[in-house]
Protein backbone atom coordinates (compact mmCIF):
# COMPACT_ATOMS: atom_id res chain seq x y z
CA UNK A 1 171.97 100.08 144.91
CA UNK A 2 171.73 103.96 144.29
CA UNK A 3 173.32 105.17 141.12
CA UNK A 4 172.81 108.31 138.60
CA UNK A 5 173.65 109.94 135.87
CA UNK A 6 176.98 110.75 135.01
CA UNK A 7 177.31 114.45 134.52
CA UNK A 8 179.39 115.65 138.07
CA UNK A 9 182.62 113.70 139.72
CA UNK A 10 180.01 112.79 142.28
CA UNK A 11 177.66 111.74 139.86
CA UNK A 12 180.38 109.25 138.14
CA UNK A 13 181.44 107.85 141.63
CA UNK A 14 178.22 106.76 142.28
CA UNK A 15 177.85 105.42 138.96
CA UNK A 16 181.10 103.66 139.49
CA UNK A 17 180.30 101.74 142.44
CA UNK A 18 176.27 101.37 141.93
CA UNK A 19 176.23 99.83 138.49
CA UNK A 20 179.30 97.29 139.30
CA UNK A 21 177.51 96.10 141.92
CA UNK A 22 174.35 96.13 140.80
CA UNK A 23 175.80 93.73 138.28
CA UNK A 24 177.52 91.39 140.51
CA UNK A 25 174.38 91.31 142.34
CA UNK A 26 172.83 90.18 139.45
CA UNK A 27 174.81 87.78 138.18
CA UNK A 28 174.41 85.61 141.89
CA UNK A 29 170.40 85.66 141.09
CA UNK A 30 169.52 88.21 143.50
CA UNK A 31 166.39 90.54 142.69
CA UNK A 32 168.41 94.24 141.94
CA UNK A 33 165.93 96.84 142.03
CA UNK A 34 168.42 99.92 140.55
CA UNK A 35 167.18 103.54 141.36
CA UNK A 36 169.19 106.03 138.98
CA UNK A 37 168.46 109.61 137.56
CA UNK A 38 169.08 109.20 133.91
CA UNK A 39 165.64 108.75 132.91
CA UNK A 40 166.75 107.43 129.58
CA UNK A 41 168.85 104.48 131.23
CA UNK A 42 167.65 100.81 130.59
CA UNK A 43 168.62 97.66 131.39
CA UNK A 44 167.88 93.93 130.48
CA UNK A 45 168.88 92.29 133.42
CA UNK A 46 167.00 94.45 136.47
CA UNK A 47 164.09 96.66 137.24
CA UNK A 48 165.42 100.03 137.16
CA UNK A 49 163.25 103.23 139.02
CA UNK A 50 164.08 106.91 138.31
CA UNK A 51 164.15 109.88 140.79
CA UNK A 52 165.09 113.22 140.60
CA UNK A 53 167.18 113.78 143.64
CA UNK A 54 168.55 112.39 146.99
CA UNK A 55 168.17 114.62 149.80
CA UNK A 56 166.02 114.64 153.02
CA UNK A 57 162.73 114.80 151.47
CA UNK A 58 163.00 112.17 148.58
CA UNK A 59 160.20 110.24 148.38
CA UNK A 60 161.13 106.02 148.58
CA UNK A 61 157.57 104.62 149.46
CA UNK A 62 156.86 102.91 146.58
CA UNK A 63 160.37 101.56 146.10
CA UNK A 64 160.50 100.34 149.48
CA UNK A 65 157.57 98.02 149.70
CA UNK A 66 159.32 94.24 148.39
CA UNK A 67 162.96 95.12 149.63
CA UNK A 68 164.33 93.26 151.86
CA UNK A 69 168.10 95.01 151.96
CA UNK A 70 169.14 98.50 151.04
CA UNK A 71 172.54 98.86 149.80
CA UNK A 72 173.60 102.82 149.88
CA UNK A 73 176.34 103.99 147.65
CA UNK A 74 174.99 107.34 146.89
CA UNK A 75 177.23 110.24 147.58
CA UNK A 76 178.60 113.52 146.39
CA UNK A 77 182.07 113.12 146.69
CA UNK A 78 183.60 116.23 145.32
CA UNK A 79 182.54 120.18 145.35
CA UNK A 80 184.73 122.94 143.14
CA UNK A 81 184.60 124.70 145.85
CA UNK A 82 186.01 126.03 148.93
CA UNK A 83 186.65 123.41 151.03
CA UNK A 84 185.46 123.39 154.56
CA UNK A 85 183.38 126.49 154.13
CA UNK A 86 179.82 126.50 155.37
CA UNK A 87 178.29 126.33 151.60
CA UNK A 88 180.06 123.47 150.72
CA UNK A 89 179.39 122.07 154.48
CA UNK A 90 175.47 122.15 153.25
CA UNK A 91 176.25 120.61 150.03
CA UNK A 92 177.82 117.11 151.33
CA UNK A 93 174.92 117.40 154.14
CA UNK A 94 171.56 117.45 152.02
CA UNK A 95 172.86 114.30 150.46
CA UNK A 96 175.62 112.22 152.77
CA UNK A 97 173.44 113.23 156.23
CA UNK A 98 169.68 114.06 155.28
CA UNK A 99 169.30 112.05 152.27
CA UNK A 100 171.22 108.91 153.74
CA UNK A 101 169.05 109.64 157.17
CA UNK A 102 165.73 109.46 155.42
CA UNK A 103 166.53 106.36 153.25
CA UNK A 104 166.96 104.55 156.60
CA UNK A 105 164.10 105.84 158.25
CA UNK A 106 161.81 105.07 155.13
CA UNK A 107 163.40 101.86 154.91
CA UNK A 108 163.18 101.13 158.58
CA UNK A 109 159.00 102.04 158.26
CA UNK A 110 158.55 99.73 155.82
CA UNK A 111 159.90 96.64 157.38
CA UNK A 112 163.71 96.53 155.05
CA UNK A 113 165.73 93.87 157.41
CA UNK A 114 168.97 95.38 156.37
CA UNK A 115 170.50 98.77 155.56
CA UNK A 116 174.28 98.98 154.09
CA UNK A 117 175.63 101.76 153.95
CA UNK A 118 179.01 102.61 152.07
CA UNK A 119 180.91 105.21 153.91
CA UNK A 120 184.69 106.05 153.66
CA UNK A 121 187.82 105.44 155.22
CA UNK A 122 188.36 109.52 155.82
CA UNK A 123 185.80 108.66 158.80
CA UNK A 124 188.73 107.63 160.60
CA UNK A 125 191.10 110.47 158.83
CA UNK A 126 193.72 111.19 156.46
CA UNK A 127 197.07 109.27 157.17
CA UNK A 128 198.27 106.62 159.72
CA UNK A 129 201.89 106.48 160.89
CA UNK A 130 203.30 103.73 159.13
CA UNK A 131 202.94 100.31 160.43
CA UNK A 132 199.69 101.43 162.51
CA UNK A 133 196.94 101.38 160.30
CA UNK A 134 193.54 102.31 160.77
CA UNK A 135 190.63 99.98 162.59
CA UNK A 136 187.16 100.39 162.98
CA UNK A 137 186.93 100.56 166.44
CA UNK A 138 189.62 104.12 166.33
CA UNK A 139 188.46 107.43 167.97
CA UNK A 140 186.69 108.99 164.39
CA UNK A 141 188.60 112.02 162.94
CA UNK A 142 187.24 113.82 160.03
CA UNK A 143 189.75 116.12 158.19
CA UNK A 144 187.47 117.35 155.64
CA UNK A 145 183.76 118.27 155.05
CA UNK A 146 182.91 115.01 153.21
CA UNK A 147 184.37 112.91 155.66
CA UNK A 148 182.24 115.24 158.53
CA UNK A 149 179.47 114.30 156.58
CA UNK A 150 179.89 110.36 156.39
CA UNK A 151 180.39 109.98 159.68
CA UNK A 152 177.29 111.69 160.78
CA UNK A 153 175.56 109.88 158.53
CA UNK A 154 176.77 106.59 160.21
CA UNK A 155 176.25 108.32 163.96
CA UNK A 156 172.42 108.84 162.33
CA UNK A 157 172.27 105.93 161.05
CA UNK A 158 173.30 103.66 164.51
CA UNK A 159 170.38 106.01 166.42
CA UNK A 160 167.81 104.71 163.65
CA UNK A 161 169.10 100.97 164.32
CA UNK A 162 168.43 101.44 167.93
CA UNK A 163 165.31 102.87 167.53
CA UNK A 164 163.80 101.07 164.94
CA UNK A 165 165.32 97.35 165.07
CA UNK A 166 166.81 97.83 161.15
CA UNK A 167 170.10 96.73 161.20
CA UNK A 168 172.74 98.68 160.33
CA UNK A 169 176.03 97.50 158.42
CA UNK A 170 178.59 100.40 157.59
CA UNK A 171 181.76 99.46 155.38
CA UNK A 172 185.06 101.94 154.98
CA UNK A 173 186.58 101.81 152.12
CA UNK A 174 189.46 103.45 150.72
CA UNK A 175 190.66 104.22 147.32
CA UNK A 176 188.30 101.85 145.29
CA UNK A 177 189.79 100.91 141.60
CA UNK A 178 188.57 99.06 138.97
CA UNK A 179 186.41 98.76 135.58
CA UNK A 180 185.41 102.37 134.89
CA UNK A 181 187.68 104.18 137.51
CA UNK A 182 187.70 107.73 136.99
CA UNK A 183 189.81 110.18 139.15
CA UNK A 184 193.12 109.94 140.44
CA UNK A 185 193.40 106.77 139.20
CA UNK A 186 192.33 106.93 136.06
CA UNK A 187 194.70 109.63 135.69
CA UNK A 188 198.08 107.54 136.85
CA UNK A 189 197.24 104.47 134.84
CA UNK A 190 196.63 107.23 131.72
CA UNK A 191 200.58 108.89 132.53
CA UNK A 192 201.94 105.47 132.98
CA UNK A 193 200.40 104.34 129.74
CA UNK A 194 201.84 107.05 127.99
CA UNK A 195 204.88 106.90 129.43
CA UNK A 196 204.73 110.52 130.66
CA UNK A 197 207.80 111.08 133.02
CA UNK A 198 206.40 111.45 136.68
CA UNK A 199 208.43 112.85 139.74
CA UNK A 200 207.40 109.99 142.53
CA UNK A 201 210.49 107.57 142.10
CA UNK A 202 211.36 108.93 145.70
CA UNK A 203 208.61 107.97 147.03
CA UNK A 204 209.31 104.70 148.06
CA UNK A 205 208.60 104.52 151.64
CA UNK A 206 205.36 105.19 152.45
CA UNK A 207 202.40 102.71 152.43
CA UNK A 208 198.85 102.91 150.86
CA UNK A 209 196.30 100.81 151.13
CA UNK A 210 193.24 100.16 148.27
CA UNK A 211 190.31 98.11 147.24
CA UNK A 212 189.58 96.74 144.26
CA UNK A 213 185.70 96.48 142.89
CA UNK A 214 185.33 92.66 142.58
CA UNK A 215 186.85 92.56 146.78
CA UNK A 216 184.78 95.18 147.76
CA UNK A 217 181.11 93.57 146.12
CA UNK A 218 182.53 90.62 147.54
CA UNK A 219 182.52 91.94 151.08
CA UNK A 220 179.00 93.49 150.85
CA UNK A 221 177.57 90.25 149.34
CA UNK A 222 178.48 88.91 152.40
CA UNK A 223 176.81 91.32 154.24
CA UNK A 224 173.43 90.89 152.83
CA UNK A 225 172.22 87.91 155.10
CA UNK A 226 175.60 87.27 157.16
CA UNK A 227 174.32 86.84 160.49
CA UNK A 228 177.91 88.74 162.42
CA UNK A 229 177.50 91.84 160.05
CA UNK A 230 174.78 93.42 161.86
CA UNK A 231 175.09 96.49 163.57
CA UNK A 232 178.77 96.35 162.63
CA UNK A 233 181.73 98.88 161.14
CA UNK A 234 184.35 97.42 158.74
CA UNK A 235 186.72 98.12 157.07
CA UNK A 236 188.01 96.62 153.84
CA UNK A 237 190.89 96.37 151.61
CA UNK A 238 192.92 94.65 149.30
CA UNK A 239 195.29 93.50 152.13
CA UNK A 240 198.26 94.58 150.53
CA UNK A 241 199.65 97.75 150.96
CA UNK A 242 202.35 99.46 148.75
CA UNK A 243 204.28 102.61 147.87
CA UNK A 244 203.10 105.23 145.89
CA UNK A 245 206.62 104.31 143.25
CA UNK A 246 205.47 100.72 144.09
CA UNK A 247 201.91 101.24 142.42
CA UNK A 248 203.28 102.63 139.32
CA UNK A 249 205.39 99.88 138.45
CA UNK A 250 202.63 97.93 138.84
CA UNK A 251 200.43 100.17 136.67
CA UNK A 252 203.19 99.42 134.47
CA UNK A 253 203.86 96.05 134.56
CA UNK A 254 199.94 95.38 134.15
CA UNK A 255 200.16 97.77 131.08
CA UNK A 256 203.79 96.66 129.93
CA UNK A 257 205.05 99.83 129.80
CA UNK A 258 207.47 100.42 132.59
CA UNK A 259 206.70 104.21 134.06
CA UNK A 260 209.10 106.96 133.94
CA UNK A 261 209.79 107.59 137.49
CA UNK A 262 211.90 110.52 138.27
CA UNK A 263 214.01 110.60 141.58
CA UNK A 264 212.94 113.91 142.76
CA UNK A 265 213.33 114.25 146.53
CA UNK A 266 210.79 114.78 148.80
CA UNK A 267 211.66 117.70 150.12
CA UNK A 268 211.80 119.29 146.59
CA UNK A 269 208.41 118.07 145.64
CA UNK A 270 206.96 119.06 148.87
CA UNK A 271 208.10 122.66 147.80
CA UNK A 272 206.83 122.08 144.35
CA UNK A 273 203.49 121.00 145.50
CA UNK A 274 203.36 124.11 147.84
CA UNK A 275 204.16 126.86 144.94
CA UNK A 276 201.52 125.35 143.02
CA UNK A 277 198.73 125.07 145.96
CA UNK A 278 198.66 121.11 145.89
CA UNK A 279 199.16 120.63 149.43
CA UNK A 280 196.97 118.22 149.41
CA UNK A 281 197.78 116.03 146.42
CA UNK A 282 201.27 115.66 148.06
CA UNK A 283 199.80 114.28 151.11
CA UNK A 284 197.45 111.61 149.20
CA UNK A 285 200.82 110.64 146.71
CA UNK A 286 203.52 111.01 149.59
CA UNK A 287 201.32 109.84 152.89
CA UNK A 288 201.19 106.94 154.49
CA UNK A 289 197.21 105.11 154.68
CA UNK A 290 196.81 101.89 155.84
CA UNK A 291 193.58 99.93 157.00
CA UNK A 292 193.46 96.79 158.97
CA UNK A 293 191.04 94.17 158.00
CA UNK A 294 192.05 91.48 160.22
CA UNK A 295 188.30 92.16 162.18
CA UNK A 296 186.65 92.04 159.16
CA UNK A 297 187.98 88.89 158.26
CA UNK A 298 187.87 87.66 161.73
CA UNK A 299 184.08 88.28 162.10
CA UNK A 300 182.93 87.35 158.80
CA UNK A 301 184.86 84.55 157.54
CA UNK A 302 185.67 86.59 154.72
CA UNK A 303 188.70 87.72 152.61
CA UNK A 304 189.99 89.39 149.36
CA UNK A 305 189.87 86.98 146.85
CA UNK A 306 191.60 89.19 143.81
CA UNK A 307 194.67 90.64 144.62
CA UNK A 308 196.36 93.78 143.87
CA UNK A 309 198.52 92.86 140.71
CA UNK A 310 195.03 90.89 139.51
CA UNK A 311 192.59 93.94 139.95
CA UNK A 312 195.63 96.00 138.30
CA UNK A 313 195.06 93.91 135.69
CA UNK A 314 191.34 93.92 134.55
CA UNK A 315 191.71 98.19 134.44
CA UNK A 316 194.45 97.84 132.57
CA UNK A 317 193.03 95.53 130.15
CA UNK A 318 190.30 98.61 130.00
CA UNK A 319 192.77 100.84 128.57
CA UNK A 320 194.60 98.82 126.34
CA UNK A 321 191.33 98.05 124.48
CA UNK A 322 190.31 101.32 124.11
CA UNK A 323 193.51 102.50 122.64
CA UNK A 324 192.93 99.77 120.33
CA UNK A 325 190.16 100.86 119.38
């Protein structure tokens, strides 16, 4: 698993993902070999390697030689800047396409059986219309230039399988919570916690789905060595979808503080979000995102063993602690 230091949002995504894994890895007596950037970073339970960058010239030979599976969470996420614009275009590239692209390759070289690769759900776009959710096997569209970038990165990456005989396993995933979320999320649970007044209790209609860490390690554990995951797209979930006012009264349950929804219309806060340039932000809070997993259950014999009220739960539990402390 890829992981780094935490100093940009991309940074702390991949530290997010990488080090929870790495640890439930761990824990089921597999070998973990963790690559990272912070140089001062240690660890009792796995051998840890330090690089300085992931692009298309990184250098993996001598991490590459005993591996037997690659698992690929690396990725910058987020750029303050212009979005869509050519610069930030070459920013998601060096890493999501060329340094993802020549992982595989080195990996492929060197004999690695298996390469999983994490992409994202905005492969397949931004919003569904409700009741038809997304599947892997949907015409790709790409809104944005991090999305462009995964999915090139999986096109790449299905060229290298044929070419090479590495096989290839590449899981969606949508809004991942859990121990350590940052973000979004972070934000919500930190509102509802704190009983700040919020202007969603309108938004009761629409559908969203997520993924909590301990179903999503689940999922790739089972793609390590399962026999139907090669070559193969999935996509994963909790497999419960809910509204946006939905999710905050969970949030609040799991905190016991019930949030402070205010019943501002849609249209209203669709103006609101407009004065203030968050077009965007009211699509993600008022839009409609739903995956189907019923393939990736199907094909692996696999399904979410925590669900949403559970995972809800264990980040709450994160926050109450720390406020006690």
């Amino acid at each position: 698993p890829l992981s780094s230091q935490p100093k940009t949002p991309h940074e702390l995504a991949i530290k997010f993902l990488g080090n929870n894994l790495s640890a439930t890895l761990v824990a089921q007596n597999h070998q973990v070999l963790g690559v990272v950037r912070n140089t001062n970073l240690k660890s009792e339970h796995m051998q840890l390697a330090h690089i300085v960058d992931i692009d298309g010239t990184t250098d993996w030979t001598q991490l590459l030689r005993s591996c037997e599976v690659v698992i690929h969470t690396a990725a910058r996420v987020h750029i303050q800047q212009k979005a869509n614009s050519p610069q930030t275009d070459n920013l998601y590239h060096s890493l999501n396409v060329d340094g993802t692209l020549n992982l595989a390759r080195q990996a492929a070289a060197y004999g690695v059986k298996r390469f999983i690769f994490i992409s994202t759900i905005k492969v397949n776009g931004e919003r569904t219309t409700l009741g038809r959710p997304f599947r892997a096997t949907d015409i790709p569209n790409p809104q944005d230039s991090y999305g462009v970038s995964k999915l090139k990165a999986e096109t790449g990456l299905r060229e290298i399988a044929q070419q090479t005989g590495i096989e290839v396993v590449i899981i969606r995933p949508p809004l991942i919570y859990g121990k350590g979320v940052k973000g979004n999320f972070q934000t919500l649970l930190k509102f509802v916690n704190h009983r700040i007044p919020l202007p969603f209790g309108c938004i009761t209609s629409n559908r969203r789905s997520f993924v909590g860490l301990d179903n999503l390690n689940s999922l790739i554990t089972v793609c390590l060595s399962h026999p139907s995951a090669a070559n193969q797209t999935f996509l994963v979930s909790d497999n419960e979808d809910v509204s946006t006012a939905e999710l905050l009264k969970r949030l609040g349950k799991a905190v016991n503080r019930p949030p402070v929804l205010l019943p501002v219309s849609l249209n209203c806060l669709n103006w609101l979000m407009k004065l203030f340039r968050k077009t965007e932000a009211f699509e993600k809070i008022a839009g409609t995102l739903q995956v189907d997993i019923s393939a990736t259950c199907e094909r692996l014999g696999w399904k979410p063993s925590v669900s949403l009220n559970e995972g809800l739960e264990t980040i709450a539990c994160e926050v109450l602690n720390e406020k006690a402390l």
